[in-house]
N, C-alpha and C. Protein backbone atom coordinates (compact mmCIF):
# COMPACT_ATOMS: atom_id res chain seq x y z
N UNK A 1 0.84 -1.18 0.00
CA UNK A 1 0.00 0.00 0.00
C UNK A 1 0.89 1.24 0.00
N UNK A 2 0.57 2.16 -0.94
CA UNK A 2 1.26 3.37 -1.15
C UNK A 2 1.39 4.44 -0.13
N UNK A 3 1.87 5.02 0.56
CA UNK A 3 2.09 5.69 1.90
C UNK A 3 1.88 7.41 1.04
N UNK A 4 0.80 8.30 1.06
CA UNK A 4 0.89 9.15 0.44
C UNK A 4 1.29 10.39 1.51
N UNK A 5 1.70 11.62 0.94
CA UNK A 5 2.11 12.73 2.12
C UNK A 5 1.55 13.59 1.31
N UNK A 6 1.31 14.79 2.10
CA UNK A 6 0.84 16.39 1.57
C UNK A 6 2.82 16.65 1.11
N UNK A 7 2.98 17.73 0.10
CA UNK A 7 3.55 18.50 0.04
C UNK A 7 3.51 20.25 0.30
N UNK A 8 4.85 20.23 0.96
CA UNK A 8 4.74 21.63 2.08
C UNK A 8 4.86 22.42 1.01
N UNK A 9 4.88 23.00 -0.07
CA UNK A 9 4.97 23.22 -1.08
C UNK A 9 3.37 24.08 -1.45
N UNK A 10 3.22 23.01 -2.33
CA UNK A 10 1.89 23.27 -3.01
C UNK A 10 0.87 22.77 -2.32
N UNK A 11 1.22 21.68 -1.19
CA UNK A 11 -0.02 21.26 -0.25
C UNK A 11 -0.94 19.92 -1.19
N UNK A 12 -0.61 19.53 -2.43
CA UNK A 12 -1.45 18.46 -3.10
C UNK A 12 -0.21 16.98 -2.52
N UNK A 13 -1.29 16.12 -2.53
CA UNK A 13 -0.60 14.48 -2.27
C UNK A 13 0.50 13.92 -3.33
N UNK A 14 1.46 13.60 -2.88
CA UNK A 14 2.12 12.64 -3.56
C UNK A 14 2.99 11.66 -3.27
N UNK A 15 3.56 10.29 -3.40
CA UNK A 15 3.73 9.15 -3.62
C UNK A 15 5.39 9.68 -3.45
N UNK A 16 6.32 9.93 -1.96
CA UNK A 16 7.40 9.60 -1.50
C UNK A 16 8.20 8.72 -2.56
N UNK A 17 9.53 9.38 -3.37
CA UNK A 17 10.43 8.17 -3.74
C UNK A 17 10.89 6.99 -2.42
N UNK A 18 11.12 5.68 -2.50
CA UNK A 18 11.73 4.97 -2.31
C UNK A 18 12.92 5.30 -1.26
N UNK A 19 13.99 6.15 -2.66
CA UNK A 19 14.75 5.84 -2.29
C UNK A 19 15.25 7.49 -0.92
N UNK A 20 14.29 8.11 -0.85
CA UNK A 20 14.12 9.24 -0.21
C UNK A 20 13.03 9.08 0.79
N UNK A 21 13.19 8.20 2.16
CA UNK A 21 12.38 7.95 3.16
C UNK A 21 11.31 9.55 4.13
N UNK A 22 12.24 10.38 4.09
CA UNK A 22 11.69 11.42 4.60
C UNK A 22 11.70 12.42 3.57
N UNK A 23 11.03 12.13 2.35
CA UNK A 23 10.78 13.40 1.50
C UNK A 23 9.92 14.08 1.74
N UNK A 24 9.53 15.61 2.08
CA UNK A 24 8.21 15.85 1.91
C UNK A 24 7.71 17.25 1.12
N UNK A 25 8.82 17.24 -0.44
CA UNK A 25 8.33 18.01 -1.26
C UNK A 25 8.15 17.04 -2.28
N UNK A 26 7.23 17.49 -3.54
CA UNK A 26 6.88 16.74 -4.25
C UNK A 26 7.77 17.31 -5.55
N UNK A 27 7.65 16.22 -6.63
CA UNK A 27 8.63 16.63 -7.63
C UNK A 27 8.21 17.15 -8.80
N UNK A 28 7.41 18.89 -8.71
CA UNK A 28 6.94 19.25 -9.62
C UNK A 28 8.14 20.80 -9.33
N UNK A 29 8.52 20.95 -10.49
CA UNK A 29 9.55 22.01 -10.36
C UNK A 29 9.45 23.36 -9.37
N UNK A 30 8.19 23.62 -9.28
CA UNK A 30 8.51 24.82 -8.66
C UNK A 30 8.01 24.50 -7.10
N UNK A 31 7.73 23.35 -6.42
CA UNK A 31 8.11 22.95 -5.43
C UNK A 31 9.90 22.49 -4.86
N UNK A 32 9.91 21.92 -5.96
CA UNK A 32 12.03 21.68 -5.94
C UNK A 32 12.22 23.02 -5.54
N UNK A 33 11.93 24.07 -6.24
CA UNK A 33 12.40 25.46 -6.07
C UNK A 33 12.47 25.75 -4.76
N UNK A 34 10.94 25.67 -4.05
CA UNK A 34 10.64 26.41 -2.77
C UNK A 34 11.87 25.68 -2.27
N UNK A 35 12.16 24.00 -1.82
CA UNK A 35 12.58 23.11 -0.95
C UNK A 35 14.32 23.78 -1.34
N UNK A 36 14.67 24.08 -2.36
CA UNK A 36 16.36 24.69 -2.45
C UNK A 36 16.28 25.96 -1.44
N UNK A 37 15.45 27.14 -2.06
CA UNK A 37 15.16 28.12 -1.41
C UNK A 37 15.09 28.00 0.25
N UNK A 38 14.27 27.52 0.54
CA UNK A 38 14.40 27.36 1.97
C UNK A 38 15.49 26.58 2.69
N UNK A 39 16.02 25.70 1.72
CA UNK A 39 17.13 25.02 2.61
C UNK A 39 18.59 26.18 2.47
N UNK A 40 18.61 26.77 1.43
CA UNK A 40 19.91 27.78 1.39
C UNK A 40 19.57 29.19 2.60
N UNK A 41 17.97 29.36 2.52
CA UNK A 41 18.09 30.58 3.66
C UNK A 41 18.31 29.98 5.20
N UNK A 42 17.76 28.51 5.18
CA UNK A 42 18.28 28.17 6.81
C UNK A 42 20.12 27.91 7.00
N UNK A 43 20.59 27.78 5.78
CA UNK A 43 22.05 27.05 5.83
C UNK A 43 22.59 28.51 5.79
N UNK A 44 21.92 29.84 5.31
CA UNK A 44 22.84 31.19 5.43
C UNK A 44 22.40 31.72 6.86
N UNK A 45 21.26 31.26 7.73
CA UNK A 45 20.90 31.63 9.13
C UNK A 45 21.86 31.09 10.17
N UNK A 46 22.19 29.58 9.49
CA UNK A 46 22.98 28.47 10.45
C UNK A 46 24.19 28.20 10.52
N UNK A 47 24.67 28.92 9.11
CA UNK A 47 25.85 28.08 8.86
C UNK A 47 27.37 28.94 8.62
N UNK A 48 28.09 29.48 9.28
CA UNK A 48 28.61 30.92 9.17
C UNK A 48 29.85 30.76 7.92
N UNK A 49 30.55 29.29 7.73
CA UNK A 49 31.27 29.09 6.75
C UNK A 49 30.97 29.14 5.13
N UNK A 50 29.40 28.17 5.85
CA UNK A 50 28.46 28.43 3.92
C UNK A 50 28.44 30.33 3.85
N UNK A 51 28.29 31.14 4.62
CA UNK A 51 27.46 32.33 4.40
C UNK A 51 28.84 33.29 3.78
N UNK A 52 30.00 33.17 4.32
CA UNK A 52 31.21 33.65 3.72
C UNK A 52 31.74 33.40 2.72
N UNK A 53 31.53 31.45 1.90
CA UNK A 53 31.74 31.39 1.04
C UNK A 53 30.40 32.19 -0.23
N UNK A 54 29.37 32.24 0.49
CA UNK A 54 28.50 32.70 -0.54
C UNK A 54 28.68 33.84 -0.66
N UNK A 55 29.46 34.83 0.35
CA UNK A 55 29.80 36.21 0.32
C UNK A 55 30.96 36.43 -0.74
N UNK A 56 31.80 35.64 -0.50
CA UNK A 56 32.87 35.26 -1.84
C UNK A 56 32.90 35.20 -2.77
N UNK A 57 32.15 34.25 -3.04
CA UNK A 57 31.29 33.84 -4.53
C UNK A 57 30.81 35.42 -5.00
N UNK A 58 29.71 35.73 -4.69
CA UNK A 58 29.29 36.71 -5.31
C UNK A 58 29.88 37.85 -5.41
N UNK A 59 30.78 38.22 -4.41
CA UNK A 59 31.70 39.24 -4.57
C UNK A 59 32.98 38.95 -5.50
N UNK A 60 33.09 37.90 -6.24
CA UNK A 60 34.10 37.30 -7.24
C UNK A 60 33.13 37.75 -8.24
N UNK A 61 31.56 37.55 -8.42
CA UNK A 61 31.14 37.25 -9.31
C UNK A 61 31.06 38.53 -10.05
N UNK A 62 30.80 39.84 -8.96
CA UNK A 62 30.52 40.96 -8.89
C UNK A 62 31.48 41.27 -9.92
N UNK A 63 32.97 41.15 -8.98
CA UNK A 63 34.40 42.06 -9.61
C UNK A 63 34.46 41.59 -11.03
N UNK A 64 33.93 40.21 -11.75
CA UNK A 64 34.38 39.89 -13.25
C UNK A 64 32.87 40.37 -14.09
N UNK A 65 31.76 40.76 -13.40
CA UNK A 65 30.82 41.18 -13.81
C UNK A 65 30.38 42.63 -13.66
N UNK A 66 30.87 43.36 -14.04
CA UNK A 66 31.05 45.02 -13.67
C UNK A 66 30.46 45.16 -14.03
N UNK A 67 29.51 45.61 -15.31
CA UNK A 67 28.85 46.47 -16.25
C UNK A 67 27.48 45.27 -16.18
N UNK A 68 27.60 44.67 -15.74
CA UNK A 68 25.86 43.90 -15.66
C UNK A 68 24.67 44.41 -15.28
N UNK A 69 24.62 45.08 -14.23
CA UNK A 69 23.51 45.94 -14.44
C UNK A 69 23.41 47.18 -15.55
N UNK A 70 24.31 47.63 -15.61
CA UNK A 70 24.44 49.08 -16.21
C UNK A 70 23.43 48.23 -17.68
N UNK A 71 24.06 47.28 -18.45
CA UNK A 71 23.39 46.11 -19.46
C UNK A 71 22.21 46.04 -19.06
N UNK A 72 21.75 45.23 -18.13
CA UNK A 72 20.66 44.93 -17.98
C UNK A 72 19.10 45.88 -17.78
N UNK A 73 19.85 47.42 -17.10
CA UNK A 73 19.02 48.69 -17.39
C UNK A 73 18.75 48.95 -18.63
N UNK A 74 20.04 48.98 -19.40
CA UNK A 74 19.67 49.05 -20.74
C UNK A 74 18.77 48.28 -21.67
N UNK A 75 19.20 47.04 -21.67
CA UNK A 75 17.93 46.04 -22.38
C UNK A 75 16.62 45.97 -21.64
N UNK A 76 16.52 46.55 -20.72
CA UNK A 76 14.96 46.80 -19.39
C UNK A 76 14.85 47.89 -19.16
N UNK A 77 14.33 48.42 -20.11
CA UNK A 77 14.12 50.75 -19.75
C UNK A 77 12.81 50.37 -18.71
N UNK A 78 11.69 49.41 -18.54
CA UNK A 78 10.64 49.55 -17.70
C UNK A 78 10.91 48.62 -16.60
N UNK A 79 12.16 48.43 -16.51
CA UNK A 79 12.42 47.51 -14.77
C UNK A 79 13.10 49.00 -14.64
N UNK A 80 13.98 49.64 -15.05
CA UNK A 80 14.78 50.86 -14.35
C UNK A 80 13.40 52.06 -14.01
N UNK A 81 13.08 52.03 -15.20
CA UNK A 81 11.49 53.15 -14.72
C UNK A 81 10.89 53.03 -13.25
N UNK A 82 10.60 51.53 -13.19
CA UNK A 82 9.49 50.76 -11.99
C UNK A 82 10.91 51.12 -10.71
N UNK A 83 11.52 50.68 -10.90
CA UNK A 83 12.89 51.03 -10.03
C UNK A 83 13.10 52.69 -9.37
N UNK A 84 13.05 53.32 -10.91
CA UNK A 84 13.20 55.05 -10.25
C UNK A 84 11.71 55.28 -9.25
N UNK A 85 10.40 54.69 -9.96
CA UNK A 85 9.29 55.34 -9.39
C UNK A 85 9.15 54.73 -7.75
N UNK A 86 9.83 53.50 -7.41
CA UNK A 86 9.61 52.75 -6.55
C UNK A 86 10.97 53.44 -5.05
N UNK A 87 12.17 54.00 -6.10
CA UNK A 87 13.14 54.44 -5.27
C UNK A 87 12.68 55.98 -4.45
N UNK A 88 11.50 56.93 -5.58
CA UNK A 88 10.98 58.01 -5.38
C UNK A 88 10.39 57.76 -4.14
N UNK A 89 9.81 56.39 -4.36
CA UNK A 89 8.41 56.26 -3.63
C UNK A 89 9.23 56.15 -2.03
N UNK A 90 10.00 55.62 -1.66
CA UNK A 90 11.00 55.07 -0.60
C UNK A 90 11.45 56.20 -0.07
N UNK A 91 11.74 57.58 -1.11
CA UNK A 91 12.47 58.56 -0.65
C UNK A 91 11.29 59.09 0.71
N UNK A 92 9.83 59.21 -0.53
CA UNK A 92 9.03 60.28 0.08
C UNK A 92 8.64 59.74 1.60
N UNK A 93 8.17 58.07 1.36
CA UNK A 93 7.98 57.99 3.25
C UNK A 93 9.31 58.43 3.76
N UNK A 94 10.14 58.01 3.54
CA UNK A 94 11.37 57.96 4.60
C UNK A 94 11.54 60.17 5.11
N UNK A 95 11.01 60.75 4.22
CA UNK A 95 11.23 62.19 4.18
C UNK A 95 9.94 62.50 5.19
N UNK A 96 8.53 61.84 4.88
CA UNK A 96 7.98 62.02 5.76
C UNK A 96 8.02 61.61 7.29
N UNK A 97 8.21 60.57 7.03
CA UNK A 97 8.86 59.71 8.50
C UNK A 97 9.89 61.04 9.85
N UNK A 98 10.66 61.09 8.95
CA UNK A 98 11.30 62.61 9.76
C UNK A 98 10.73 63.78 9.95
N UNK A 99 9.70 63.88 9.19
CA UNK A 99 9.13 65.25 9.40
C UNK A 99 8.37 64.88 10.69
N UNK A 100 7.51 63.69 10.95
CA UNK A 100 6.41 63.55 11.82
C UNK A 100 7.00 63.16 13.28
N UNK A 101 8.84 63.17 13.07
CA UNK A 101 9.41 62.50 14.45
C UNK A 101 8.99 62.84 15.35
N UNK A 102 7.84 62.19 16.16
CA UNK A 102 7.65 63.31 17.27
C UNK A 102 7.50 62.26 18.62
N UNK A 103 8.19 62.81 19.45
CA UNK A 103 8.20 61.83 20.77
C UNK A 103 6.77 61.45 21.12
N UNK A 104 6.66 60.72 21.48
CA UNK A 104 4.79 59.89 22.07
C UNK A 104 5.25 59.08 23.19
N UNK A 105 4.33 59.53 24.03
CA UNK A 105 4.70 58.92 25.98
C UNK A 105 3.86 57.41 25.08
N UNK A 106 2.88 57.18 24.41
CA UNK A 106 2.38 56.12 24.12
C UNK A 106 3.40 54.77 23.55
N UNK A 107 4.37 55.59 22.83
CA UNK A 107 4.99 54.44 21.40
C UNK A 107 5.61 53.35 22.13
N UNK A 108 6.21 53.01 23.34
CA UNK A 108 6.79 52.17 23.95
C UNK A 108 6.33 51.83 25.25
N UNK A 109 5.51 50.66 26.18
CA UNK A 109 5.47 50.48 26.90
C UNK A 109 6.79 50.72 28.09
N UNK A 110 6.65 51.26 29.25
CA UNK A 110 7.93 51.50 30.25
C UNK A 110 9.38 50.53 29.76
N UNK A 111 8.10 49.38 30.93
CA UNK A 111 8.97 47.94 30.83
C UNK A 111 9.74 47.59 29.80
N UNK A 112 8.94 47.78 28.48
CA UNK A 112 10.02 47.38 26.94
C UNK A 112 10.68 48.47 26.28
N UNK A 113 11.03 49.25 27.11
CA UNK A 113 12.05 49.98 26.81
C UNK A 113 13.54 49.69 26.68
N UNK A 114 14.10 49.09 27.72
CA UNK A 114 15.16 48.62 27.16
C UNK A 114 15.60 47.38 28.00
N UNK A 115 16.50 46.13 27.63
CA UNK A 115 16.83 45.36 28.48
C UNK A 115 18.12 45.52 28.71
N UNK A 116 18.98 44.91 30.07
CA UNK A 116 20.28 45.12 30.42
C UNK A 116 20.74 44.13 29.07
N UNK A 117 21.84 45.09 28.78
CA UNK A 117 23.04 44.38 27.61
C UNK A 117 23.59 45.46 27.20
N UNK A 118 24.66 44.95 26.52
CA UNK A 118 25.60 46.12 25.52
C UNK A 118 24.39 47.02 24.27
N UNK A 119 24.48 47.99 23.72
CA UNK A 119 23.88 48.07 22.68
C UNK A 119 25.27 49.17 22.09
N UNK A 120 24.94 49.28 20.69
CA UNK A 120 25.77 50.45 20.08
C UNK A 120 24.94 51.82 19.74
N UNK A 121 25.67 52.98 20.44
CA UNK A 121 24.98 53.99 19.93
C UNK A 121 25.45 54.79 18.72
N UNK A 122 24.59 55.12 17.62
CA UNK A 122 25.10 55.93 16.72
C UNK A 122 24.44 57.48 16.48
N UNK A 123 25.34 58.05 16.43
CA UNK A 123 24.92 59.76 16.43
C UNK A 123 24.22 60.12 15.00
N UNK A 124 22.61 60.68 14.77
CA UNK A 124 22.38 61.00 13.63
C UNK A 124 22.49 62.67 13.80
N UNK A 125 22.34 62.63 12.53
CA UNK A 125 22.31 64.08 12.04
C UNK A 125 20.81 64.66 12.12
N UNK A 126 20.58 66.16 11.90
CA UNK A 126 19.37 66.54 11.73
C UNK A 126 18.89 65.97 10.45
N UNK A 127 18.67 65.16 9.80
CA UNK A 127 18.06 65.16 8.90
C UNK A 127 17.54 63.60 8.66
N UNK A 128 18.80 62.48 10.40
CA UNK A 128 17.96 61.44 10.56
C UNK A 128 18.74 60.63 10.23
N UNK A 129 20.15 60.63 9.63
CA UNK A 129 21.26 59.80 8.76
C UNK A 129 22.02 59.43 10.05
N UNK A 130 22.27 57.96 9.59
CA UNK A 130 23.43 57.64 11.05
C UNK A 130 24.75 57.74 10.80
N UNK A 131 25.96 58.54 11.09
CA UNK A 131 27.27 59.23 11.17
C UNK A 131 28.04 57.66 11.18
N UNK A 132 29.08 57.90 10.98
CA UNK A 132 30.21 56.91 10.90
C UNK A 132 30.84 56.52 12.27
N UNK A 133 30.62 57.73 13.16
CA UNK A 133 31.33 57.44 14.82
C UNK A 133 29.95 56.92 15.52
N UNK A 134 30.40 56.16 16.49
CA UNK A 134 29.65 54.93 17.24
C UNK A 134 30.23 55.05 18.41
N UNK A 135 29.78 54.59 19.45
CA UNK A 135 29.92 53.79 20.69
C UNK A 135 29.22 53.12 21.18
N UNK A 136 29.71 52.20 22.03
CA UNK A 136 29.40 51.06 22.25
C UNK A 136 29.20 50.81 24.31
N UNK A 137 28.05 50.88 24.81
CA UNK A 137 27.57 51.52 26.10
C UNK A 137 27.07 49.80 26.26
N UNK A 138 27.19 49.94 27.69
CA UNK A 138 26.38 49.11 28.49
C UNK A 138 25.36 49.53 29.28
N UNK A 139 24.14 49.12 29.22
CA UNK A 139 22.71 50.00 29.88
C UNK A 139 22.39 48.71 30.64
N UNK A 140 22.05 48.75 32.13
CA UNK A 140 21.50 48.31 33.02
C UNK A 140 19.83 48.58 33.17
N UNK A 141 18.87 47.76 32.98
CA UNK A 141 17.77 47.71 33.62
C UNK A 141 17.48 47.69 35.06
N UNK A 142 16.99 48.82 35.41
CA UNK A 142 17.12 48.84 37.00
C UNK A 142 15.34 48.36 37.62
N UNK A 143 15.28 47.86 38.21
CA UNK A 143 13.43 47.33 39.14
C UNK A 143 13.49 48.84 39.80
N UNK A 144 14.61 49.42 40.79
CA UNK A 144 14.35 50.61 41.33
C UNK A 144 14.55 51.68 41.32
N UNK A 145 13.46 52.99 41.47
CA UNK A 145 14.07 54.42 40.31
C UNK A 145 15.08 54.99 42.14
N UNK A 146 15.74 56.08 41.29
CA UNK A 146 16.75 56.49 42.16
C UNK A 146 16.27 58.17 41.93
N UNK A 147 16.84 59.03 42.95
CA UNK A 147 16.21 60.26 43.05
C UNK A 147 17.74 60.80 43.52
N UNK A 148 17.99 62.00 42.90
CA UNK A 148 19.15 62.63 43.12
C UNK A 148 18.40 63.69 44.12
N UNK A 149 19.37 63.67 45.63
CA UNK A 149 18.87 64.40 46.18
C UNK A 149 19.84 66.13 45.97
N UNK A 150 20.85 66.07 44.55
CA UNK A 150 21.10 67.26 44.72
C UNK A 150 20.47 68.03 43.55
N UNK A 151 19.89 68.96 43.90
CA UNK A 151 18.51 69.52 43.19
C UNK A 151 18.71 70.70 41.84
N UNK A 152 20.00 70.64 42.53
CA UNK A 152 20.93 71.88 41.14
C UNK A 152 21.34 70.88 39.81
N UNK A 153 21.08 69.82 39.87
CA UNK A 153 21.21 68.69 38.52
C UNK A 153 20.24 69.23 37.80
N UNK A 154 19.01 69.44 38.01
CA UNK A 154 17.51 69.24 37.84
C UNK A 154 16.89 70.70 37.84
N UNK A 155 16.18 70.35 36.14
CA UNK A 155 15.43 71.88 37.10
C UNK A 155 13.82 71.72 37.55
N UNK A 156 13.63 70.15 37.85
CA UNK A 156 12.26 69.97 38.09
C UNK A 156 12.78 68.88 39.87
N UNK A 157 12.67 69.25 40.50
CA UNK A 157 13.53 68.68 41.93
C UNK A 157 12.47 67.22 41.84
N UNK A 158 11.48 66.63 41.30
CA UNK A 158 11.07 65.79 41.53
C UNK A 158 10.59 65.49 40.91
N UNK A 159 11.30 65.26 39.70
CA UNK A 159 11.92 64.67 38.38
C UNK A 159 12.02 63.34 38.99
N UNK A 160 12.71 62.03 38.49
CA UNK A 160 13.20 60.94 38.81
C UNK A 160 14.13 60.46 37.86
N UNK A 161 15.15 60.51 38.11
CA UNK A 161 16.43 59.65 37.46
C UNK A 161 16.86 58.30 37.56
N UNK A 162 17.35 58.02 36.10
CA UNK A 162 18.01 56.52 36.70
C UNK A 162 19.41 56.30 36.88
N UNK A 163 19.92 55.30 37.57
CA UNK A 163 21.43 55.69 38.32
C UNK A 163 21.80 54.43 37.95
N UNK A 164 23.05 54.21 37.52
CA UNK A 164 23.62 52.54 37.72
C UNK A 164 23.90 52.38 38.76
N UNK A 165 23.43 50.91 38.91
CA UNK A 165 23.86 50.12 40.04
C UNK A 165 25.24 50.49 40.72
N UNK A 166 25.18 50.45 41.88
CA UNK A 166 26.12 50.96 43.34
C UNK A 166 27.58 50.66 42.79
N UNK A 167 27.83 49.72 42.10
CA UNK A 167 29.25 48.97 41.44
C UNK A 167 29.45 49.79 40.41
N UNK A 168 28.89 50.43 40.16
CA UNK A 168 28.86 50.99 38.39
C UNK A 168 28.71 52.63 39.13
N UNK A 169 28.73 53.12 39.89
CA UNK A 169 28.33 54.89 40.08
C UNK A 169 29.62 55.35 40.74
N UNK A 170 30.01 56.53 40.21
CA UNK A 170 31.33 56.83 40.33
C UNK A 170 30.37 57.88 41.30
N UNK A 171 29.21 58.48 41.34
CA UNK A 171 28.51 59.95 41.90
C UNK A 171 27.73 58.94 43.18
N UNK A 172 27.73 58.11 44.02
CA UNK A 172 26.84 57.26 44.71
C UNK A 172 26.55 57.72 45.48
N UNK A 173 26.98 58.81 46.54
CA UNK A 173 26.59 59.87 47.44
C UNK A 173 25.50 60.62 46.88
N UNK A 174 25.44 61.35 45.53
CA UNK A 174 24.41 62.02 45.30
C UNK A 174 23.15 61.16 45.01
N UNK A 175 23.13 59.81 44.80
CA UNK A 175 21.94 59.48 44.51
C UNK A 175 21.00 58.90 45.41
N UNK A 176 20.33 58.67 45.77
CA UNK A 176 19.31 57.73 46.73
C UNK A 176 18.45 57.24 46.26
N UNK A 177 17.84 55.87 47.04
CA UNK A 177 16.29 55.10 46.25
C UNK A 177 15.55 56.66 46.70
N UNK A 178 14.47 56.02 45.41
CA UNK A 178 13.26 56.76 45.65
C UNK A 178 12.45 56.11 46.97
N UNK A 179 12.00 57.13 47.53
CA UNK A 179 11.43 56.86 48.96
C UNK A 179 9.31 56.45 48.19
N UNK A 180 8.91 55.65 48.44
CA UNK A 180 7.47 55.08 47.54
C UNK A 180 6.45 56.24 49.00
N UNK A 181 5.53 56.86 48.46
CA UNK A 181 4.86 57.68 49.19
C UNK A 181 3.12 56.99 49.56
């Protein structure tokens, strides 16, 4: 009796080769396709040696293939068209996007604001572009807010600041827990 399977693919039944016990794409070409496709994006997620040689490869392929696009614009005036109108289109959100920057107490819950770890900071410009100089900070998630009791920091005295942890504060005299009222 024939053992039939769905294919993850196209989802219709078909009849497992033999000699391929755990197949479960079927062998109509553009299922083969999906099953390459997906196995090369998990092997470039997984695999850091495949992902360098494929960085290789194409950057070989690049340097002996110079003028390939410049060609391929040319024999395709309506892929470069769809391209300019689509690059326009990219400009204008991204132009609006900056215009509307506007802080919102809503956009981030407290809590998921940030978790303790390294992150990198990069300095933009007014216009929203991220600069070439970086640093690289360690931010502590603290459970408890801290209150600077010296009031000339601040020009709102009961404000609330956050302080690194006691190991990490070079200023530890000026800060104190917040007292809960």
């Amino acid at each position: 009796m024939d053992k039939h399977r769905r294919c993850l693919a196209c989802g219709k039944l078909f009849t497992p080769s033999p000699c391929v016990p755990k197949q479960q794409y079927c062998s109509a070409v553009e299922c083969q396709k999906a099953r390459r496709r997906l196995t090369q994006k998990l092997k470039m997620a997984n695999d850091s040696a495949y992902r360098d040689n494929q960085r290789r490869a194409q950057k070989q392929w690049r340097d002996s293939n110079r003028s390939y696009w410049q060609r391929y614009r040319a024999e395709h005036p309506e892929y470069a068209q769809r391209n300019r109108e689509q690059q326009r289109e990219r400009n204008r959100r991204q132009r609006d996007q900056r215009r509307s920057a506007i802080a919102k107490m809503d956009e981030l819950p407290r809590e998921k604001i940030f978790s303790s770890g390294r992150y990198r900071l990069i300095r933009l410009d007014c216009t929203g572009v991220a600069k070439m100089d970086e640093q690289t900070v360690e931010i502590f998630a603290l459970k408890q807010e801290f209150r600077c009791k010296h009031t000339f920091f601040l020009k709102n005295p009961i404000k609330t600041v956050y302080c690194l942890p006691p190991a990490y504060r070079t200023l530890s005299s000026l800060c104190l827990p917040l007292q809960k009222s």
